[in-house]
Protein backbone atom coordinates (compact mmCIF):
# COMPACT_ATOMS: atom_id res chain seq x y z
CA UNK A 1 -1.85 -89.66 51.17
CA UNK A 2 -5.49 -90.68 49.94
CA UNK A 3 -6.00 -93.18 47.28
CA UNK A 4 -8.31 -91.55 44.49
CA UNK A 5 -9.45 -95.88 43.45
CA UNK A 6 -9.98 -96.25 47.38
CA UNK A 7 -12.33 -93.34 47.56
CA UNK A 8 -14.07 -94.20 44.59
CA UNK A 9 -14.48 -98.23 45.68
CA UNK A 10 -15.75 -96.70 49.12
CA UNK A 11 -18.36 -93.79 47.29
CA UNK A 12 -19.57 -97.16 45.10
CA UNK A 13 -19.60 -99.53 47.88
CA UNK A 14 -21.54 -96.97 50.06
CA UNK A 15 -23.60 -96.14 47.47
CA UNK A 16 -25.01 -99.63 47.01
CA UNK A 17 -25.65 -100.36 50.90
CA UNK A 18 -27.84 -97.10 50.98
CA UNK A 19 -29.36 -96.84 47.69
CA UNK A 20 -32.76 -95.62 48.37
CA UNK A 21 -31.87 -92.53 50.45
CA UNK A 22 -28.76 -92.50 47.61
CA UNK A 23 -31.14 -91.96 44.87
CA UNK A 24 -34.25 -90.49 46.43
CA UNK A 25 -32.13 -87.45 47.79
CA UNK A 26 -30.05 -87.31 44.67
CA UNK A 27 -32.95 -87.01 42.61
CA UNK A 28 -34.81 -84.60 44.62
CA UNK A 29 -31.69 -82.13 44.26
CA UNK A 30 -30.94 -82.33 40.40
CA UNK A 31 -34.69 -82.01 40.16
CA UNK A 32 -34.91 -78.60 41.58
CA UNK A 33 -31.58 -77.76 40.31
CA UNK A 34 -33.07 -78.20 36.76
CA UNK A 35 -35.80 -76.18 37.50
CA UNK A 36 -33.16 -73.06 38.54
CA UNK A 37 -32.55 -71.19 35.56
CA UNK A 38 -35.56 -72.15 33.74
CA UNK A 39 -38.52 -69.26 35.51
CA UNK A 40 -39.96 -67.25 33.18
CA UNK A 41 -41.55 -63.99 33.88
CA UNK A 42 -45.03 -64.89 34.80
CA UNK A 43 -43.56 -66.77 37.88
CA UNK A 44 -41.54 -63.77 38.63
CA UNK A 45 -38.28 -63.33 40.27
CA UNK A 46 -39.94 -64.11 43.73
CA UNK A 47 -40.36 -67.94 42.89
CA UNK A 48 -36.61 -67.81 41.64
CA UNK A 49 -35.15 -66.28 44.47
CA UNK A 50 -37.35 -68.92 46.97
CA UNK A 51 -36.03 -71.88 44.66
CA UNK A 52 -32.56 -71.04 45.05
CA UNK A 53 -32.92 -71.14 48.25
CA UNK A 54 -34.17 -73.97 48.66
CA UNK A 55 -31.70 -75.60 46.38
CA UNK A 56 -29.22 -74.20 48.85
CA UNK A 57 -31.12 -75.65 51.60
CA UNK A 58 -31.19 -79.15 50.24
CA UNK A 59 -27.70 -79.39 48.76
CA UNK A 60 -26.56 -78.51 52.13
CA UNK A 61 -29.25 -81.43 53.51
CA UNK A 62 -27.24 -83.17 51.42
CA UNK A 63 -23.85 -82.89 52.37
CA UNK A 64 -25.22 -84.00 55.81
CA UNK A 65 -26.88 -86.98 55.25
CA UNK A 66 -23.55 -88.14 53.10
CA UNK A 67 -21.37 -87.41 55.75
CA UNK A 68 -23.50 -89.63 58.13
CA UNK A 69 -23.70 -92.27 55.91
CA UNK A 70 -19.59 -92.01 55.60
CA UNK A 71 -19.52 -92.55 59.80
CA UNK A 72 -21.43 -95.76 59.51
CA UNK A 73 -25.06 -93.97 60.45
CA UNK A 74 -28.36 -94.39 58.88
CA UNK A 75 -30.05 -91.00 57.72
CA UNK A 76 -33.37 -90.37 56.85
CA UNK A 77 -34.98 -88.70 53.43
CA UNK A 78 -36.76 -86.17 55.60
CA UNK A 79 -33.34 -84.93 57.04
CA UNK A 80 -32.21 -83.07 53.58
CA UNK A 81 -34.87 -80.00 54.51
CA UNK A 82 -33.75 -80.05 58.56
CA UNK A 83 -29.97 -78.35 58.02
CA UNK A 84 -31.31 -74.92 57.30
CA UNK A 85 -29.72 -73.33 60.17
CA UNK A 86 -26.61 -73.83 58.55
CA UNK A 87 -27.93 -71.69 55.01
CA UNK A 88 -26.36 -68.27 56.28
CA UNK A 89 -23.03 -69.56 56.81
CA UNK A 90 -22.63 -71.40 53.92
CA UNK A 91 -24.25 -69.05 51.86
CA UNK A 92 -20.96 -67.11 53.32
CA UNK A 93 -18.25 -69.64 51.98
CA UNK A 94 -19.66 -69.80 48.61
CA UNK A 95 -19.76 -66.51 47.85
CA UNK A 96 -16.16 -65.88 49.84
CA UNK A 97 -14.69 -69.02 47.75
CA UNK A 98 -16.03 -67.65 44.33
CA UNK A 99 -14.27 -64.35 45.18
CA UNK A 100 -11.23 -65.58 45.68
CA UNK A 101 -10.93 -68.65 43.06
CA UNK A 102 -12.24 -65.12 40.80
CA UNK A 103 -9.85 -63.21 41.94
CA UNK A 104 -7.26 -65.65 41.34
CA UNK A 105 -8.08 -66.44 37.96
CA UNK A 106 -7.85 -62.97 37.15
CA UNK A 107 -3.90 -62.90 38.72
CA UNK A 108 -3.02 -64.66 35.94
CA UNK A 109 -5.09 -68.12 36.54
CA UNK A 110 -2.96 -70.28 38.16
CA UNK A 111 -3.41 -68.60 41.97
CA UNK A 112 -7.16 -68.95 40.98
CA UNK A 113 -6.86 -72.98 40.11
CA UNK A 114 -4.53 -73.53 43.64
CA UNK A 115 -7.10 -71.89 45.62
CA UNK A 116 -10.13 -73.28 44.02
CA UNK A 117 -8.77 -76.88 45.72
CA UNK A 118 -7.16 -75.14 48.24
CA UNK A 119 -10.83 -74.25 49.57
CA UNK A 120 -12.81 -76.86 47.70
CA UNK A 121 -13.32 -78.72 51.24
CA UNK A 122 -14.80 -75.55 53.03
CA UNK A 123 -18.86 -76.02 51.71
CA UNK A 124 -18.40 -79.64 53.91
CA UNK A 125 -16.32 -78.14 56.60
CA UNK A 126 -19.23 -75.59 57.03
CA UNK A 127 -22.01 -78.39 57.38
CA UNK A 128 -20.11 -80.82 59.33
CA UNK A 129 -18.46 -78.38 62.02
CA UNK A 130 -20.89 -75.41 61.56
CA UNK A 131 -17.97 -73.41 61.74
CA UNK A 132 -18.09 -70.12 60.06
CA UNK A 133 -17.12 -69.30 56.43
CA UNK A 134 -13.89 -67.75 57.00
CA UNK A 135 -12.62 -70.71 59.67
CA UNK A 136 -13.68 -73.29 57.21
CA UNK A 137 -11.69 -72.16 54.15
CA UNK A 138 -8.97 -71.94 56.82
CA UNK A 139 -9.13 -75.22 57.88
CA UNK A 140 -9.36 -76.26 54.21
CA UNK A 141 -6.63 -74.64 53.57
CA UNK A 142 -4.73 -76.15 56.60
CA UNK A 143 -6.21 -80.17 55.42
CA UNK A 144 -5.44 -79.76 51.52
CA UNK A 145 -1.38 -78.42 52.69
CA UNK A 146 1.00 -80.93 50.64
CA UNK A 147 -1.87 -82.74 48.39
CA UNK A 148 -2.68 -80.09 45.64
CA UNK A 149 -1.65 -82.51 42.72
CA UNK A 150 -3.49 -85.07 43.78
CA UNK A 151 -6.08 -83.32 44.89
CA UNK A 152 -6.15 -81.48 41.43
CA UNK A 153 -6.45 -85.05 39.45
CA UNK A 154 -8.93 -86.56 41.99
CA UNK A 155 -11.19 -83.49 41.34
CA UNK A 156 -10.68 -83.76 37.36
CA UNK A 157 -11.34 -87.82 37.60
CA UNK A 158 -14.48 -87.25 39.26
CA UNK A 159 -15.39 -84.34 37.20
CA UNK A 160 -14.90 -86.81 34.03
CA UNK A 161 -17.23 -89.20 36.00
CA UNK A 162 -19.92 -87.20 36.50
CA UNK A 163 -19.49 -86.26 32.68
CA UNK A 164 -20.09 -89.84 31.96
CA UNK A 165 -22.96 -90.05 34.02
CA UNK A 166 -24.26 -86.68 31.87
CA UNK A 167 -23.69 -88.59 28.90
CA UNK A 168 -26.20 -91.28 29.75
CA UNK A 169 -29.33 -89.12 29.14
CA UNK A 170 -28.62 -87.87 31.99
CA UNK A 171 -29.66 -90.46 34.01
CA UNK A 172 -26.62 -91.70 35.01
CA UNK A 173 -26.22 -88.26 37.14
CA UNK A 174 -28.36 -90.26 39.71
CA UNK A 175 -25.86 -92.84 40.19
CA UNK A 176 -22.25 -90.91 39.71
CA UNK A 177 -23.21 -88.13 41.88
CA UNK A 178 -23.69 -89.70 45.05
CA UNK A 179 -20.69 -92.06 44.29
CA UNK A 180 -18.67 -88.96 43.56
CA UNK A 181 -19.86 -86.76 46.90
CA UNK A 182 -19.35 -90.23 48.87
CA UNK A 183 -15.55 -90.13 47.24
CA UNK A 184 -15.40 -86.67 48.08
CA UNK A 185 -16.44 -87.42 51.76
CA UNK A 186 -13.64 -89.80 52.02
CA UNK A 187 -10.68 -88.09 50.74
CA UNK A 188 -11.80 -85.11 53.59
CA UNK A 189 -12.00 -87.25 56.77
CA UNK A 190 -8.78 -89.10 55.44
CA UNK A 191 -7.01 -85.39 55.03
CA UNK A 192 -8.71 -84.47 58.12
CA UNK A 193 -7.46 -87.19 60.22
CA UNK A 194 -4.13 -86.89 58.32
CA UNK A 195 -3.46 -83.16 59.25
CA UNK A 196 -4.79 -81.47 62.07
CA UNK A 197 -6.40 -78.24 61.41
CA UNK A 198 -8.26 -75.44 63.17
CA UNK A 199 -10.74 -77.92 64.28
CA UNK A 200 -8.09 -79.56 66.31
CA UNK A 201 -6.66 -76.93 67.63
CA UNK A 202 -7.33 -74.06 70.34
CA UNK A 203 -6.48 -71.39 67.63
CA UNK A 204 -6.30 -70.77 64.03
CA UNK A 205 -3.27 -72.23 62.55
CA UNK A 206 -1.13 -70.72 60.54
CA UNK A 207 -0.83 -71.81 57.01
């Protein structure tokens, strides 16, 4: 079982050995995402559409150049607009794990809350695998088997963290968001070393 203090000692510790790329990337994405939302009609639905996509584009950048940094590598900036092969299929997962935490919710909530961390490792499985939308909520699924309490109280302490870091003006968002997708790197190479999924085996597993 993962330690939720280990993973957020390693997302800090990370966090200060790369802190340029850390904060460059980080503030490149909440930049644009701020901008999402915001279009008005004289830019026109076009520009909002193109944004989105490129918020999709860099978040999934993103995930990337954190998961390198996890394996001991050394990413550059430039590398958060090169995973845009990968937009289709994780386009995919979103929309397939909004449907089904939906769904859920609507079966009286709590099927909705056990699948929303049930799948809430799929978006990285998709980047670090390329595997497709459907095999990586799988192999979530398969990972996350016997940890969805503490999985369900790691996700709520690093949503309060990221609250605090809102709470700063905002600012803080620049230094508790990286820590927290560093943690969140952790905890899924520990569960994926811990249980062997899909990824590790010839065909899917049942689960």
């Amino acid at each position: 079982m993962f330690s939720i203090k280990e993973s957020l000692k390693f997302g800090w510790e990370k966090f200060k050995a790369n802190l340029e790329i850390s904060l460059l990337t980080t503030l490149l994405m909440v930049a644009v995402g701020s901008l999402t939302g915001k279009e008005d009609m004289v830019l026109g639905w076009l520009f909002a559409f193109a944004l989105v996509v490129f918020l999709i584009i860099i978040r999934i950048g993103y995930t990337k150049i954190f998961l390198r940094i996890h394996d001991g590598e050394s990413p550059k900036f430039t590398e958060i607009f090169q995973e845009y092969k990968t937009f289709w299929r994780y386009l995919g997962v979103s929309i397939l794990m909004s449907l089904a935490v939906l769904g859920g919710l609507i079966l009286l909530i709590i099927p909705g809350i056990i699948w929303a961390v049930r799948f809430s490792f799929s978006p990285i499985i998709v980047v670090d695998t390329k595997l497709g939308p459907v095999a990586s909520m799988k192999e979530s699924y398969a990972i996350t088997k016997g940890s969805f309490w503490h999985l369900f109280f790691f996700w709520i302490v690093l949503a309060l963290v990221n609250l605090l870091g809102l709470i700063l003006f905002g600012v803080g968002l620049l230094i508790t968001v990286p820590l927290t997708v560093l943690a969140t790197v952790y905890v899924y190479r520990e569960l994926s070393k811990a249980k062997a999924g899909l990824m590790q085996t010839a065909s899917p597993q049942q689960t």
